[in-house]
N, C-alpha and C. Protein backbone atom coordinates (compact mmCIF):
# COMPACT_ATOMS: atom_id res chain seq x y z
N UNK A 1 -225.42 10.71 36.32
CA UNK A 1 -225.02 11.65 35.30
C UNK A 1 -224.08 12.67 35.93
N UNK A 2 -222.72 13.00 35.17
CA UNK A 2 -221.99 13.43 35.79
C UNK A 2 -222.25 15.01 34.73
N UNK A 3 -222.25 16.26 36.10
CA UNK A 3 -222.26 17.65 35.22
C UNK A 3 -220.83 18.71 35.59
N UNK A 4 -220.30 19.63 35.09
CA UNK A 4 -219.82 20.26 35.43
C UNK A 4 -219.28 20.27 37.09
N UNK A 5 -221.13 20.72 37.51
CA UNK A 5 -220.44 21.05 38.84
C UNK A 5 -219.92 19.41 39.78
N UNK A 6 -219.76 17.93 39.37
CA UNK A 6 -220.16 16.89 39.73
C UNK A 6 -218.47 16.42 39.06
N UNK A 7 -217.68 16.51 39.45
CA UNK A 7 -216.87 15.69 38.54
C UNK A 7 -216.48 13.84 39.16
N UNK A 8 -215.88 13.43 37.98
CA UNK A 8 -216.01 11.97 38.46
C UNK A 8 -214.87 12.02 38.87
N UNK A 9 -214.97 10.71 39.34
CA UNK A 9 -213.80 10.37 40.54
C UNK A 9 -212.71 10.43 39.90
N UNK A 10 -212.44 10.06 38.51
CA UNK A 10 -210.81 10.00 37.80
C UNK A 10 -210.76 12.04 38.09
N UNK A 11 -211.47 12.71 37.60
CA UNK A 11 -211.33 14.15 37.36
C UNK A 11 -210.44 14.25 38.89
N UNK A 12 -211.27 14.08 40.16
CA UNK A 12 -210.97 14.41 41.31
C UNK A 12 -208.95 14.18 41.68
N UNK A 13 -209.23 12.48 41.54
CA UNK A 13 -207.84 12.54 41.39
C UNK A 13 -206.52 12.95 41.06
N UNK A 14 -207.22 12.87 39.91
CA UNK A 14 -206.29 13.70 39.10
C UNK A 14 -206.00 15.02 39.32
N UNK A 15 -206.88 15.84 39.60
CA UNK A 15 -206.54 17.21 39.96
C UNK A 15 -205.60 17.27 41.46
N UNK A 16 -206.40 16.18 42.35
CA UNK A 16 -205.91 16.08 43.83
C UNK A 16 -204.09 15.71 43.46
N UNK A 17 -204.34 15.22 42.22
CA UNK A 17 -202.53 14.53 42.72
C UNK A 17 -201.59 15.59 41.91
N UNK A 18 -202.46 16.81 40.63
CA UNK A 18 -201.77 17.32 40.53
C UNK A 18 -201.42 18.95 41.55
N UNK A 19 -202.32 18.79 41.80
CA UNK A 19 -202.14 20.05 43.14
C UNK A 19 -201.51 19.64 44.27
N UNK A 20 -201.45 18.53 44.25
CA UNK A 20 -199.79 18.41 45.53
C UNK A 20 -198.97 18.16 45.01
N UNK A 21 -198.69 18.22 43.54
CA UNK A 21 -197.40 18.07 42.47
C UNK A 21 -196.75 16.77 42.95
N UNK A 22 -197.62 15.84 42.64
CA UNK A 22 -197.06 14.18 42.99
C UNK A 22 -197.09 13.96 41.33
N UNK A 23 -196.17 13.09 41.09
CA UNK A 23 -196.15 12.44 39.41
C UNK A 23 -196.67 11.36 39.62
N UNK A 24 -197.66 10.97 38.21
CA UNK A 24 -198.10 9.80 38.35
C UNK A 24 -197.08 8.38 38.63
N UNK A 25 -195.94 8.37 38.51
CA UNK A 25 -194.66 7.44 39.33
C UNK A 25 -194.70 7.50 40.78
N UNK A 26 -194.64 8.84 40.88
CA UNK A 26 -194.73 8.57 42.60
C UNK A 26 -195.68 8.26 43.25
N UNK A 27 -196.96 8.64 42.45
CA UNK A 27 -198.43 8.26 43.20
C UNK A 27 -198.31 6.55 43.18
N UNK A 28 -197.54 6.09 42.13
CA UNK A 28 -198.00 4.51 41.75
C UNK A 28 -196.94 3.85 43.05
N UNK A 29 -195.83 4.02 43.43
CA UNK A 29 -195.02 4.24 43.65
C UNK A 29 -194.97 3.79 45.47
N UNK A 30 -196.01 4.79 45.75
CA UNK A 30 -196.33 5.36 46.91
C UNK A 30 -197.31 4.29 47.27
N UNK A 31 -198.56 3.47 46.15
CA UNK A 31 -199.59 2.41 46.72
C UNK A 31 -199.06 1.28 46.35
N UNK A 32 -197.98 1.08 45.90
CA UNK A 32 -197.88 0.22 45.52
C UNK A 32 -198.28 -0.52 44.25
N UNK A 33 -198.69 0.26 43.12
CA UNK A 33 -198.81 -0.08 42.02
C UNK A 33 -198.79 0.35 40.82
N UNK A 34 -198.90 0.07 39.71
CA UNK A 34 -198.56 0.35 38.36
C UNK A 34 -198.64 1.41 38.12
N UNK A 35 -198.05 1.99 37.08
CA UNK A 35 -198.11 3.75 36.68
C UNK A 35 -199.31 3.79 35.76
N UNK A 36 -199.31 2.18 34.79
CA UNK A 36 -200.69 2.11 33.81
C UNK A 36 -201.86 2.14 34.73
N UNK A 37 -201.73 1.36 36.16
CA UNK A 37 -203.14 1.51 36.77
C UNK A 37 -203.72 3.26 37.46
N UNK A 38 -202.54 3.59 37.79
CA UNK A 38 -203.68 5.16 38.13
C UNK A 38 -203.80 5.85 37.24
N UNK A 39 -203.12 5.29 35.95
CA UNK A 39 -203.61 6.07 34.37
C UNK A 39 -204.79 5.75 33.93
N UNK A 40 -205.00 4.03 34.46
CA UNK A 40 -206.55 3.63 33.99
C UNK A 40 -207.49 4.72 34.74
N UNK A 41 -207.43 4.62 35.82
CA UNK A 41 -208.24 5.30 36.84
C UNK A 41 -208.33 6.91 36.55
N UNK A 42 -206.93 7.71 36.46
CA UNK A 42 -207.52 8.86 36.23
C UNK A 42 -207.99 9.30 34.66
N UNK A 43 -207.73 8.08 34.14
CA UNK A 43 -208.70 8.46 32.69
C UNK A 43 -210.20 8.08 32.56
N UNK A 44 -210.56 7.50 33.59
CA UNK A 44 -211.83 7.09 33.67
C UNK A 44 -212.08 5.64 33.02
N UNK A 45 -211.03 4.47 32.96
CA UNK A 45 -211.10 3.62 32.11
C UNK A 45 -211.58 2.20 33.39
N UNK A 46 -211.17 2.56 34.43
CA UNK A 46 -210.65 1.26 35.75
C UNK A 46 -211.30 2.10 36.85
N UNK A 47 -212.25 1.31 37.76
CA UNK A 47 -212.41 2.18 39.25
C UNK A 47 -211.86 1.39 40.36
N UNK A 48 -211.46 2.31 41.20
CA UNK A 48 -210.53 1.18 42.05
C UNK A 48 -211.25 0.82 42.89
N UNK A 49 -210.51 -0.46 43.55
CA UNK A 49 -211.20 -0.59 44.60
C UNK A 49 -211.10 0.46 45.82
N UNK A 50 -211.96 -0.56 47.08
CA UNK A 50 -211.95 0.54 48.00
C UNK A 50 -210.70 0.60 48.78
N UNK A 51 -209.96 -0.63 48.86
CA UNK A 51 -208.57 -0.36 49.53
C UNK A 51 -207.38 0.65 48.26
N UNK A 52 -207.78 0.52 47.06
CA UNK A 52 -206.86 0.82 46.65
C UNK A 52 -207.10 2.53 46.62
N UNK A 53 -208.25 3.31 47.12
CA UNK A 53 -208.57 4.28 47.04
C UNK A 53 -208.71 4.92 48.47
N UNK A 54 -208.29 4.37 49.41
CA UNK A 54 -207.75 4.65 50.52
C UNK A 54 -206.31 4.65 50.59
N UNK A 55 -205.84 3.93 49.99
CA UNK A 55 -203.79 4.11 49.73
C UNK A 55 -203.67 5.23 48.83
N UNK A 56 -204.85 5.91 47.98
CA UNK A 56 -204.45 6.77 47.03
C UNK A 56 -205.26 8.13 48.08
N UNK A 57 -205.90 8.01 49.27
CA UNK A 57 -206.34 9.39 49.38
C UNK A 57 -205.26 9.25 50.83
N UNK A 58 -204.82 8.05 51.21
CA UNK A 58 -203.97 8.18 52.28
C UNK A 58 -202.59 9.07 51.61
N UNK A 59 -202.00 8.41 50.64
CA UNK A 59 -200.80 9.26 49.43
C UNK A 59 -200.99 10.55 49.19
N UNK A 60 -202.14 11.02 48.95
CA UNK A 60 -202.22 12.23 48.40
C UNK A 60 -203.00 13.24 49.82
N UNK A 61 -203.04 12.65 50.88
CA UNK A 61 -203.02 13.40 51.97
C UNK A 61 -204.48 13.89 52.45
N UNK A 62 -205.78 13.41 51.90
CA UNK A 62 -206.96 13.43 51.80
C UNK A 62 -207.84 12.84 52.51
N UNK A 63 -208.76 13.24 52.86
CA UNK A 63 -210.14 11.97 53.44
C UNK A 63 -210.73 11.90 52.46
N UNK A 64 -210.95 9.86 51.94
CA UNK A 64 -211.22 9.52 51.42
C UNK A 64 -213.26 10.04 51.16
N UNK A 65 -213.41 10.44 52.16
CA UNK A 65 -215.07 10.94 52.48
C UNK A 65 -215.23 12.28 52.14
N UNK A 66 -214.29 13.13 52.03
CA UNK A 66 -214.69 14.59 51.43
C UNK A 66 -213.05 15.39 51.15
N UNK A 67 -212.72 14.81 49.90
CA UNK A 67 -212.04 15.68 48.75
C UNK A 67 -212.31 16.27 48.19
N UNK A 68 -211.73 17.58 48.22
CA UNK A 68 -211.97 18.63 47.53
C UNK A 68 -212.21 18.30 45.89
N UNK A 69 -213.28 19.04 45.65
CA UNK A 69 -213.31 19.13 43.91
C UNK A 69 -212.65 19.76 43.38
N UNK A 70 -212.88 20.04 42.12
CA UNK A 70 -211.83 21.18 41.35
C UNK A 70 -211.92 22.41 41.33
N UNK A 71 -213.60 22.34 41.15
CA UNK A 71 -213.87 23.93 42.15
C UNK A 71 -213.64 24.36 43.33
N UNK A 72 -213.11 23.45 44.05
CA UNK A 72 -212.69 24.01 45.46
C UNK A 72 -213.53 23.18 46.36
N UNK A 73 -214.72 22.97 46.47
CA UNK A 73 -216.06 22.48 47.27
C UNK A 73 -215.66 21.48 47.16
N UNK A 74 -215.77 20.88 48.80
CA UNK A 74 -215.80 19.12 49.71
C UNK A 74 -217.02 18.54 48.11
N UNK A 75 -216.35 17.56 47.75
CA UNK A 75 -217.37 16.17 46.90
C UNK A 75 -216.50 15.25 47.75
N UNK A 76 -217.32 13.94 47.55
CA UNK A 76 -217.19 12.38 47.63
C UNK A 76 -216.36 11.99 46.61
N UNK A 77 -215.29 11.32 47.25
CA UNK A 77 -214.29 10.61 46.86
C UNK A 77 -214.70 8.85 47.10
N UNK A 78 -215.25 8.28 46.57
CA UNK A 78 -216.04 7.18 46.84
C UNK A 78 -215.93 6.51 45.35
N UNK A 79 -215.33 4.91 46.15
CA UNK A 79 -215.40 3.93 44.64
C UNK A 79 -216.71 3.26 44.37
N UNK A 80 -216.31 3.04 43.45
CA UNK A 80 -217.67 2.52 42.31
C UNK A 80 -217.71 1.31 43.43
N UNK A 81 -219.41 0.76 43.59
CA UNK A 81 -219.73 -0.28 44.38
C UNK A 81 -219.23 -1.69 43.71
C-alpha cells in the first residue's frame, strides 16, 4: 500500500527526471527507448525491468538503491520483482 509519505516508483521518476529538467525525449533517448515507454512507467501503467531501470537511474544520475523521494528523503528505487 502506497501512502503519501511512500511514493511509487512512476511518482519517483518522474519527479527525479523532472528535477534535472531532462524531457521525457531525452530520457527515452538517453536508454534507448520509446517516449510511450517511460510514459507507461511514469504513469504507473508498465514496471520496468531491472536493466531498464538502471539505464534510467544511470541517465538521470542516481543510485538505483536510494533515490531521493519527493520529499527530499533517500526511498528505494527498485523494480517490481
Amino acid at each position: 500500500m502506497n501512502t503519501p509519505e511512500s511514493p511509487t516508483l512512476a511518482q519517483i521518476i518522474r519527479d527525479l527526471r523532472t528535477r534535472k529538467k531532462v524531457t521525457v525525449r531525452e530520457l527515452a533517448a538517453q536508454i534507448d527507448r520509446s517516449i510511450g515507454f517511460i510514459s507507461q512507467i511514469e504513469r504507473g501503467l508498465s514496471q520496468p525491468r531491472v536493466e531498464d531501470l538502471d539505464a534510467i537511474s544511470q541517465a538521470l544520475e542516481v543510485s538505483r538503491n536510494r533515490a531521493p523521494a519527493s520529499n527530499g528523503s533517500p526511498a528505494p528505487m527498485n523494480a517490481a520483482p
